[in-house]
C-alpha atoms as a PDB file:
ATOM      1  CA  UNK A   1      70.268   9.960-153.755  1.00  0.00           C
ATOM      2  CA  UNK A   2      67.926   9.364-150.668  1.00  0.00           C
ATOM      3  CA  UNK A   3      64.070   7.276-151.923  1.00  0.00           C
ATOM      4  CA  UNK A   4      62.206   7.351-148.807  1.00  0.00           C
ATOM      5  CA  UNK A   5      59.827   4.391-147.799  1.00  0.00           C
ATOM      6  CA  UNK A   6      57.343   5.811-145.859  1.00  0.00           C
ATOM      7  CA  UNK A   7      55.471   3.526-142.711  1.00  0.00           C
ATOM      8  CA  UNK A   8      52.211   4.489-144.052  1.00  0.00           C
ATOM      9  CA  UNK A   9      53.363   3.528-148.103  1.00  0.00           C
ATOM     10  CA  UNK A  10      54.120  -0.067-146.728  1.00  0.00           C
ATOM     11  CA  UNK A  11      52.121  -2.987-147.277  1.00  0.00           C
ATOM     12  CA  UNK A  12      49.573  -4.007-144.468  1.00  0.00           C
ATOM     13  CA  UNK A  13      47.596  -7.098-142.976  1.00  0.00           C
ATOM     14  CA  UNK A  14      46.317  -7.753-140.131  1.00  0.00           C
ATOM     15  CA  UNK A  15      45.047 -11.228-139.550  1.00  0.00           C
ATOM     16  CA  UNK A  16      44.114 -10.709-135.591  1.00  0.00           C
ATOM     17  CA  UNK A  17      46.975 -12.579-134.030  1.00  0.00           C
ATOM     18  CA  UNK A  18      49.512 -10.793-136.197  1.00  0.00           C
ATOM     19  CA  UNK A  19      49.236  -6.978-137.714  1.00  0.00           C
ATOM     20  CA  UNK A  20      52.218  -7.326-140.149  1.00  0.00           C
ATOM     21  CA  UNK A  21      53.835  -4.799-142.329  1.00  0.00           C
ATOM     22  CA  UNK A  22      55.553  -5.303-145.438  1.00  0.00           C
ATOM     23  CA  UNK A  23      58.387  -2.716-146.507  1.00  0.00           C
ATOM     24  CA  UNK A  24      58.512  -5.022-149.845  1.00  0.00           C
ATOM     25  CA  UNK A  25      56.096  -7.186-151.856  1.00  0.00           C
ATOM     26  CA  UNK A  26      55.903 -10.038-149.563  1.00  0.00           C
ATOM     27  CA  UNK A  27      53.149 -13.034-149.164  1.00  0.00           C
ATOM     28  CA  UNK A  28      49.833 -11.245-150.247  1.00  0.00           C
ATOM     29  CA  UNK A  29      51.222  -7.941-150.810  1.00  0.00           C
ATOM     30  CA  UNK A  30      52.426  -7.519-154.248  1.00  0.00           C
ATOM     31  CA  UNK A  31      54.201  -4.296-155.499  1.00  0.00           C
ATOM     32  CA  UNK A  32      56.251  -4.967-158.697  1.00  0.00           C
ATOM     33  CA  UNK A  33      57.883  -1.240-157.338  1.00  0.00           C
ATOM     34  CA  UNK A  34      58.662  -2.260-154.394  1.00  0.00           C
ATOM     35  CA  UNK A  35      60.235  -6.134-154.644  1.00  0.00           C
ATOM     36  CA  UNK A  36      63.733  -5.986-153.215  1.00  0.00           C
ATOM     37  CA  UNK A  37      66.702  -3.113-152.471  1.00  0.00           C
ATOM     38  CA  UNK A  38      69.774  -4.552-153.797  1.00  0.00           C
ATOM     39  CA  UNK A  39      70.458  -7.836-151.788  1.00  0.00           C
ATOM     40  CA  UNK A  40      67.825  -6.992-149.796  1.00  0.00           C
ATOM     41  CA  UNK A  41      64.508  -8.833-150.017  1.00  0.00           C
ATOM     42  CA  UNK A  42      62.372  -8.723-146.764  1.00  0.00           C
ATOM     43  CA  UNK A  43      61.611  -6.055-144.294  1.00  0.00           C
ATOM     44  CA  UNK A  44      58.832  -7.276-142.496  1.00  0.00           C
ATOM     45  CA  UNK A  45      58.022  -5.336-139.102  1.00  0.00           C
ATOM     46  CA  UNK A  46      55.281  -8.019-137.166  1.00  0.00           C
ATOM     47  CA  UNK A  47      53.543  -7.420-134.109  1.00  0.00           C
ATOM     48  CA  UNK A  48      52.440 -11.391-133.029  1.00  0.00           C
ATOM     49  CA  UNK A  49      49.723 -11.785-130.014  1.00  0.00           C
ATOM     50  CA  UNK A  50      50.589 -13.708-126.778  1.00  0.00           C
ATOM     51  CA  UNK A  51      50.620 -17.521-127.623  1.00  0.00           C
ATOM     52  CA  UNK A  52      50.442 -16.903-130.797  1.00  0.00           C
ATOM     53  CA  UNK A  53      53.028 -17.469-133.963  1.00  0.00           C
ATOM     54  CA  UNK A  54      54.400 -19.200-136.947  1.00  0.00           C
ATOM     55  CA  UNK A  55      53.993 -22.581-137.573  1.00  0.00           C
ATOM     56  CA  UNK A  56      56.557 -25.025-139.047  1.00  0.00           C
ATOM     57  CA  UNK A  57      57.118 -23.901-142.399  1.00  0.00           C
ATOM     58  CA  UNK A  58      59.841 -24.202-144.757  1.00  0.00           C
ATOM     59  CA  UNK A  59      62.807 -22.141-146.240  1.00  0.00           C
ATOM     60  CA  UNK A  60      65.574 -22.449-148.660  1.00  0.00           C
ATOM     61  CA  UNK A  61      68.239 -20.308-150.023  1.00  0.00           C
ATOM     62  CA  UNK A  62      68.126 -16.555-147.728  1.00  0.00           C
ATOM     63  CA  UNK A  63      69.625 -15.299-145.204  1.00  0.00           C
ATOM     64  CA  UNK A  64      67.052 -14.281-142.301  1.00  0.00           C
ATOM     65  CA  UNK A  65      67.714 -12.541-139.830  1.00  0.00           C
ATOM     66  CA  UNK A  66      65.427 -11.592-137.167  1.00  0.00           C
ATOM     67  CA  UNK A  67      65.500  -8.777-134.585  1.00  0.00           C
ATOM     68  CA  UNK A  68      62.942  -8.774-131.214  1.00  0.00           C
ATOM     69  CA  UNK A  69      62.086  -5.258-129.981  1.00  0.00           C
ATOM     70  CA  UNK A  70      59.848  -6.325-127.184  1.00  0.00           C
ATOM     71  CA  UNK A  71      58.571  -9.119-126.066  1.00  0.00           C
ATOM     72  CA  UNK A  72      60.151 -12.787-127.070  1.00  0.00           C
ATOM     73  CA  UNK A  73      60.026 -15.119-129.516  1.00  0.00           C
ATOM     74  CA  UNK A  74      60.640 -18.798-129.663  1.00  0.00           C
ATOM     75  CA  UNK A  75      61.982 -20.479-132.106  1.00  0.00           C
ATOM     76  CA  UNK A  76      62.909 -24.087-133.139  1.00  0.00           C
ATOM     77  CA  UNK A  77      63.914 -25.197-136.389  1.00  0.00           C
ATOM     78  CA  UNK A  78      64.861 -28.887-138.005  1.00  0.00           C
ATOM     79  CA  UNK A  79      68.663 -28.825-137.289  1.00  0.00           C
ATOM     80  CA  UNK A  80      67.535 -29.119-133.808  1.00  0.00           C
ATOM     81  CA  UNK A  81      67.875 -25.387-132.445  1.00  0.00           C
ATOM     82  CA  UNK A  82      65.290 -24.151-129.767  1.00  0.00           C
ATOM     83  CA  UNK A  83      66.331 -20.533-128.521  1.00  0.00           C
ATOM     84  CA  UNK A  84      64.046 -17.639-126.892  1.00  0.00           C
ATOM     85  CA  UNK A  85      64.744 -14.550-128.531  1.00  0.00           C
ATOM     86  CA  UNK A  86      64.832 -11.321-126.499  1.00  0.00           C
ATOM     87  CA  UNK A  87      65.190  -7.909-126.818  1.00  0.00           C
ATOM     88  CA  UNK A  88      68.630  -6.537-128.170  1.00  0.00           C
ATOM     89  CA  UNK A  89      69.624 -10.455-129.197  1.00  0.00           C
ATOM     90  CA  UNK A  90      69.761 -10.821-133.042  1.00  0.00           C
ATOM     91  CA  UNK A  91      68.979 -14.173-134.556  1.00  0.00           C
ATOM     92  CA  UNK A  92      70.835 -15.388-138.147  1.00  0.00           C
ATOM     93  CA  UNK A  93      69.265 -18.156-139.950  1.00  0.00           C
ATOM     94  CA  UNK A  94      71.001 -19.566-142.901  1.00  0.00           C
ATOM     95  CA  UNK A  95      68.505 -21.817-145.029  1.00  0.00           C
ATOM     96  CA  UNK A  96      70.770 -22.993-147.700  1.00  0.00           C
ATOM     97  CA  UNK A  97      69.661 -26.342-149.376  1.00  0.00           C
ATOM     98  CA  UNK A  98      66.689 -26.072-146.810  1.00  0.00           C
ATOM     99  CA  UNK A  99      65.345 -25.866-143.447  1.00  0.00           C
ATOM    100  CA  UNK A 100      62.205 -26.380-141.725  1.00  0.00           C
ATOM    101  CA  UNK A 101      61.144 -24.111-138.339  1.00  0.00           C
ATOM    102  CA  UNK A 102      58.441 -22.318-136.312  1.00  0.00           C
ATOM    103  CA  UNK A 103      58.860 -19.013-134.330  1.00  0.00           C
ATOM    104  CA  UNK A 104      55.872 -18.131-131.629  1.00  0.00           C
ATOM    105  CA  UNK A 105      55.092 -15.788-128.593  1.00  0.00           C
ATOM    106  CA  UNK A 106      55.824 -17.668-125.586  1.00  0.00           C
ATOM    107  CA  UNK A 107      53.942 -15.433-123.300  1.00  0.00           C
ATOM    108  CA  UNK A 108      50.674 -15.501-122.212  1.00  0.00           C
ATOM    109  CA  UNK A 109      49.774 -11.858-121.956  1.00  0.00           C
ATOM    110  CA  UNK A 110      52.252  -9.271-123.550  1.00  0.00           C
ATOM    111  CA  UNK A 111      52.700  -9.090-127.129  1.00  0.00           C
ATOM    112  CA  UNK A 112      55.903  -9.680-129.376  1.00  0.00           C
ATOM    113  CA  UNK A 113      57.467  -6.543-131.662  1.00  0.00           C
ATOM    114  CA  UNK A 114      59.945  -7.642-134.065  1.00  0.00           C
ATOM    115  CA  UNK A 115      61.408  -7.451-137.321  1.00  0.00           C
ATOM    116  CA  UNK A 116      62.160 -10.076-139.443  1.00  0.00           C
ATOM    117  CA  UNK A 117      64.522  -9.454-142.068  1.00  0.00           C
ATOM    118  CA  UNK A 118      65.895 -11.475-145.176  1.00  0.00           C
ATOM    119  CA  UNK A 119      68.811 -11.061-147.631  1.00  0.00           C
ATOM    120  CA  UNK A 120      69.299 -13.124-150.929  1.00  0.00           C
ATOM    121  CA  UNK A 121      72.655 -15.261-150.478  1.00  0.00           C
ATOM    122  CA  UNK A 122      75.545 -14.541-152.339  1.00  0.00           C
ATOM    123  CA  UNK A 123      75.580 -18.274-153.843  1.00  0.00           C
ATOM    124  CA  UNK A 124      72.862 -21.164-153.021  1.00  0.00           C
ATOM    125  CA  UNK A 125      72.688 -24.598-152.152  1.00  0.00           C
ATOM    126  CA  UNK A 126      74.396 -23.586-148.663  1.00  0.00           C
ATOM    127  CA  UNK A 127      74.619 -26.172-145.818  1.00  0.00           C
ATOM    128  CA  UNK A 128      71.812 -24.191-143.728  1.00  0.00           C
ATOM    129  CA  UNK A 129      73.190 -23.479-140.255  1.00  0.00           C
ATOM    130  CA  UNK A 130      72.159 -20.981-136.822  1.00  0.00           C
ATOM    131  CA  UNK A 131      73.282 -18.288-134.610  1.00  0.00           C
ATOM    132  CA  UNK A 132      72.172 -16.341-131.648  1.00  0.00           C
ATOM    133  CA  UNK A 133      73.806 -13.136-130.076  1.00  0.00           C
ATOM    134  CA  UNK A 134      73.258 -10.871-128.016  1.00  0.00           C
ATOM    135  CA  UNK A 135      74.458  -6.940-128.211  1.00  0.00           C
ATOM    136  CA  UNK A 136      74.247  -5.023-125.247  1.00  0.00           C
ATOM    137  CA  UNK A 137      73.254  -1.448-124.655  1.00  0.00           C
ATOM    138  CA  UNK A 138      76.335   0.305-123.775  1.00  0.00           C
ATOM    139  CA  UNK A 139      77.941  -1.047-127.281  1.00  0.00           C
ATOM    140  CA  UNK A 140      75.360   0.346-129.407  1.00  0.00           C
ATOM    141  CA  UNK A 141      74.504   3.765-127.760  1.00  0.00           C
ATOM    142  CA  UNK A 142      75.262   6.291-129.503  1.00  0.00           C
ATOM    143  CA  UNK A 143      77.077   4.438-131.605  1.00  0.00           C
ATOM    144  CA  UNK A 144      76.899   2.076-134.877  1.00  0.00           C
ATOM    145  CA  UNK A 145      77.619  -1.131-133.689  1.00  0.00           C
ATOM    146  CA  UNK A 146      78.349  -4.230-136.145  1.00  0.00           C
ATOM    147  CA  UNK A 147      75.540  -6.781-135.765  1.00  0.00           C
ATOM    148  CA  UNK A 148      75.820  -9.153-138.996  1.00  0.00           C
ATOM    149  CA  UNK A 149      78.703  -9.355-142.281  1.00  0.00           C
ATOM    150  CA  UNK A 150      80.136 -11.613-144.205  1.00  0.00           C
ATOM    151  CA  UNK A 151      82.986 -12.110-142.158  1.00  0.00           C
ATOM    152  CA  UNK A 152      81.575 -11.967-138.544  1.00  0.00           C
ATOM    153  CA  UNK A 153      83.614  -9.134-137.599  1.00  0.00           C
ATOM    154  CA  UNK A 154      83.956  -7.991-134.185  1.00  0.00           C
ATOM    155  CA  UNK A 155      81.863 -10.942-132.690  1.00  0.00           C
ATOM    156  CA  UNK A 156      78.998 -10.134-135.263  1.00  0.00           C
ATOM    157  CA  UNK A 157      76.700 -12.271-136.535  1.00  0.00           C
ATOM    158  CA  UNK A 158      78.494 -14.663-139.794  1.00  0.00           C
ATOM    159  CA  UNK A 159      75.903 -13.993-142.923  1.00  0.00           C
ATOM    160  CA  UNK A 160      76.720 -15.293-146.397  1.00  0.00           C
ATOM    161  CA  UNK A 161      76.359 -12.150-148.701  1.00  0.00           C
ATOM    162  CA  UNK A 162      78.043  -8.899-148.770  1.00  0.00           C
ATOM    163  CA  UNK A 163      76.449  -6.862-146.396  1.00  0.00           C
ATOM    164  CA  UNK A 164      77.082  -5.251-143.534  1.00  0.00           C
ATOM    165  CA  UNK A 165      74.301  -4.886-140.919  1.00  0.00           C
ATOM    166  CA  UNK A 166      74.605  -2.075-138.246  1.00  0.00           C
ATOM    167  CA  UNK A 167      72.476  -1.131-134.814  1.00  0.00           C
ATOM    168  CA  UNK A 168      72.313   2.101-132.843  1.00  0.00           C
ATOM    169  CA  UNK A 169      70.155   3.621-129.758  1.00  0.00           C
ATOM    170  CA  UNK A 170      70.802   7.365-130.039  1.00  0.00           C
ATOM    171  CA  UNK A 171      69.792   9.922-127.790  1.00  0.00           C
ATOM    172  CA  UNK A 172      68.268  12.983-129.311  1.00  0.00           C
ATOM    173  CA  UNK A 173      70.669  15.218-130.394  1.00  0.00           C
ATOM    174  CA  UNK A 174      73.262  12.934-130.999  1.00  0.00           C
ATOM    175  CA  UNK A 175      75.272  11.803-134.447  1.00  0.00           C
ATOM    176  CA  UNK A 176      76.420   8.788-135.981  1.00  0.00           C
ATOM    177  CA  UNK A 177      78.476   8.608-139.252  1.00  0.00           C
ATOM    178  CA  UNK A 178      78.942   5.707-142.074  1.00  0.00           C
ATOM    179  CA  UNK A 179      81.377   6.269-145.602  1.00  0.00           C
ATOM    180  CA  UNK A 180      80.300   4.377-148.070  1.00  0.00           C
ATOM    181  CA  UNK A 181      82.906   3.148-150.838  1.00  0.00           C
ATOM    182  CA  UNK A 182      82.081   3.883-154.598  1.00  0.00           C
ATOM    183  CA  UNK A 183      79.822   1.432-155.657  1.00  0.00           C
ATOM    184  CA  UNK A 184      77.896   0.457-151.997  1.00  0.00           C
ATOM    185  CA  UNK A 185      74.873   1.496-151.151  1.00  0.00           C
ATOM    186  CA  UNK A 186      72.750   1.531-147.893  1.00  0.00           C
ATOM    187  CA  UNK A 187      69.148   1.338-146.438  1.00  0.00           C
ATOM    188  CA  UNK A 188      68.180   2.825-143.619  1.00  0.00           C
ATOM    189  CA  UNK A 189      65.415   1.557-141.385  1.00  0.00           C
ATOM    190  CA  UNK A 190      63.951   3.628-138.400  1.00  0.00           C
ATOM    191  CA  UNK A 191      63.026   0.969-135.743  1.00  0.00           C
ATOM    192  CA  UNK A 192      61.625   3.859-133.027  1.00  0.00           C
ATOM    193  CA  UNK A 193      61.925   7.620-132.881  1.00  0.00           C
ATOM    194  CA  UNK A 194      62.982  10.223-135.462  1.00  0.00           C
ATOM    195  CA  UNK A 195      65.752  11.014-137.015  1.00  0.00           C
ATOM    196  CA  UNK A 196      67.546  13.157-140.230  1.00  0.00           C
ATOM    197  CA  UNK A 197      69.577  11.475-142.808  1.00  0.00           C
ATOM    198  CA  UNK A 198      71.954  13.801-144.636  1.00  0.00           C
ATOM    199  CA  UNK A 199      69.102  16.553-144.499  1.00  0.00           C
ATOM    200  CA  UNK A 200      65.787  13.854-144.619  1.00  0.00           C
ATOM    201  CA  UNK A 201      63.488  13.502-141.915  1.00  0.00           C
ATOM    202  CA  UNK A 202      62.265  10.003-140.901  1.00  0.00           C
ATOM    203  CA  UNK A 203      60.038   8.572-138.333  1.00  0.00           C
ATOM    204  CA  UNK A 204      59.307   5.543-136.916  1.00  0.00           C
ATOM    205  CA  UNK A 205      59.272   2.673-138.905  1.00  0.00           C
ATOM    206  CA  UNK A 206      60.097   4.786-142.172  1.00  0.00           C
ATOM    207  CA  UNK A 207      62.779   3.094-144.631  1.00  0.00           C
ATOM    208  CA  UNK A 208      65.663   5.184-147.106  1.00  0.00           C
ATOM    209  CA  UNK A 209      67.554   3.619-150.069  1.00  0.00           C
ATOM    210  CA  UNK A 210      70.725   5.449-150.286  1.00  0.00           C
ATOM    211  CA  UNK A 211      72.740   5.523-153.299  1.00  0.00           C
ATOM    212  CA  UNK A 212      75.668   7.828-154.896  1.00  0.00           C
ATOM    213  CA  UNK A 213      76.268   9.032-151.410  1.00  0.00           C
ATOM    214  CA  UNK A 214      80.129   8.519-150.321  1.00  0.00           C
ATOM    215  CA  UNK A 215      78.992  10.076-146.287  1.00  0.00           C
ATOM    216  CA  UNK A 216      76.060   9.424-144.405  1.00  0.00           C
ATOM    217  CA  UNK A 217      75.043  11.269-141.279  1.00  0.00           C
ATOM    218  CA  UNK A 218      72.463  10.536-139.068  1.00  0.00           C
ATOM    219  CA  UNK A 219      71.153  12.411-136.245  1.00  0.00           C
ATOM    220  CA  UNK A 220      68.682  11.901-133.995  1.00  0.00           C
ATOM    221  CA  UNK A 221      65.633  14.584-133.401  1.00  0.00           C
ATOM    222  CA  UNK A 222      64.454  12.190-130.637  1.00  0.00           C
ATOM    223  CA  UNK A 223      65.581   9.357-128.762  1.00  0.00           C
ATOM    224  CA  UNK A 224      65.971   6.448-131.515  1.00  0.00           C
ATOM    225  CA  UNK A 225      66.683   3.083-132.595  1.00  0.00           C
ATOM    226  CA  UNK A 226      67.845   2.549-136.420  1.00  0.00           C
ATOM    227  CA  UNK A 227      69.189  -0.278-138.304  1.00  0.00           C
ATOM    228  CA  UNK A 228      71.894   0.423-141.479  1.00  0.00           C
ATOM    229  CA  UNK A 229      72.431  -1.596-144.172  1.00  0.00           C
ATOM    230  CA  UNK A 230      75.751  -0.642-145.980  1.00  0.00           C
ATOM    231  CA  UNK A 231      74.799  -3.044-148.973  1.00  0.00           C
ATOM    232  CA  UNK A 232      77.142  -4.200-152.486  1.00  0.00           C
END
């Protein structure tokens, strides 16, 4: 079973230095249909203006992790990280008992594109902790290629929950495949381009909660960028 979240559907702000958009209830947004997808919570897609950002502000207990599209973004946090995220680098925040930080465009003329994204842990009161990675081009074309799971598989990102987050570039025409064991489930979020999930059509910035499907197959109708979720 395929529910499609369509870009349009989401929820919307725009508060001049930031035009956000919410994928779930989130901040002002409230949708009591559209709170969470399984362990997922956030799906926030932000577009931040040069100089511009976050302030410090707090967290505790989630998993966020945060993927630039273009642009950067800064961030430094209370455990004494200060990293400039880029452009096919993935950033994994663990909050835990808490953490404090602030994430802002460091340029002065081009504009940031990113998503941030946040999973409820599988147990809380975690000692909050940081990484940064980055995955190149040639390992995700055309390919799924492990970003984030519990276990930090194949140099992926370490998150505390039972998830497994994927990322792909796909030229258009071309196929990538994910089984999913009895019981799992997946989202699907379109990050540029088009593509068809077993037989749906989705744009950019469209979402898809799968569930009861053991295959997935994704192909791309035009050059694309997706992240999967394959989700307990």
């Amino acid at each position: 079973m395929i529910r499609v979240r369509k870009a349009a559907d989401r929820g919307h702000a725009n508060y001049g230095w930031l035009d956000t958009w919410h994928t779930f209830a989130f901040a002002t947004y409230q949708d009591s249909a559209h709170v969470r997808f399984r362990a997922l919570r956030v799906m926030n897609e932000d577009f931040v203006a040069p100089g511009r950002g976050f302030g410090t502000h707090p967290h505790n207990d989630m998993e966020i992790v945060t993927y630039v599209l273009s642009g950067a973004l800064e961030h430094r946090d209370s455990m004494g990280n200060g990293e400039v995220l880029r452009p096919g680098e993935f950033q994994r925040m663990s909050a835990g008992t808490g953490i404090t930080h602030s994430e802002f465009n460091p340029s002065a003329d081009e504009p940031t594109h990113l998503y941030q994204i946040w999973l409820f842990p599988e147990k809380k009161g975690i000692e909050p902790s940081y990484e940064q990675k980055a995955f190149p081009e040639a390992e995700r074309h055309n390919r799924l290629r492990l970003v984030a799971s519990r276990d930090g598989a194949e140099g992926a990102l370490t998150i505390h929950q039972d998830a497994r987050i994927y990322l792909s570039t796909l030229d258009a025409g071309q196929s990538v495949s994910l089984q999913l064991p009895t019981g799992r489930h997946a989202w699907l979020q379109v990050l540029r381009g088009g593509v068809n999930l077993n037989g749906t059509a989705l744009e950019t910035s469209d979402g898809a909660a799968v569930s009861e499907d053991s295959s997935l197959a994704i192909t791309a109708e035009s050059d694309a960028e997706i992240l999967l979720f394959d989700l307990a």
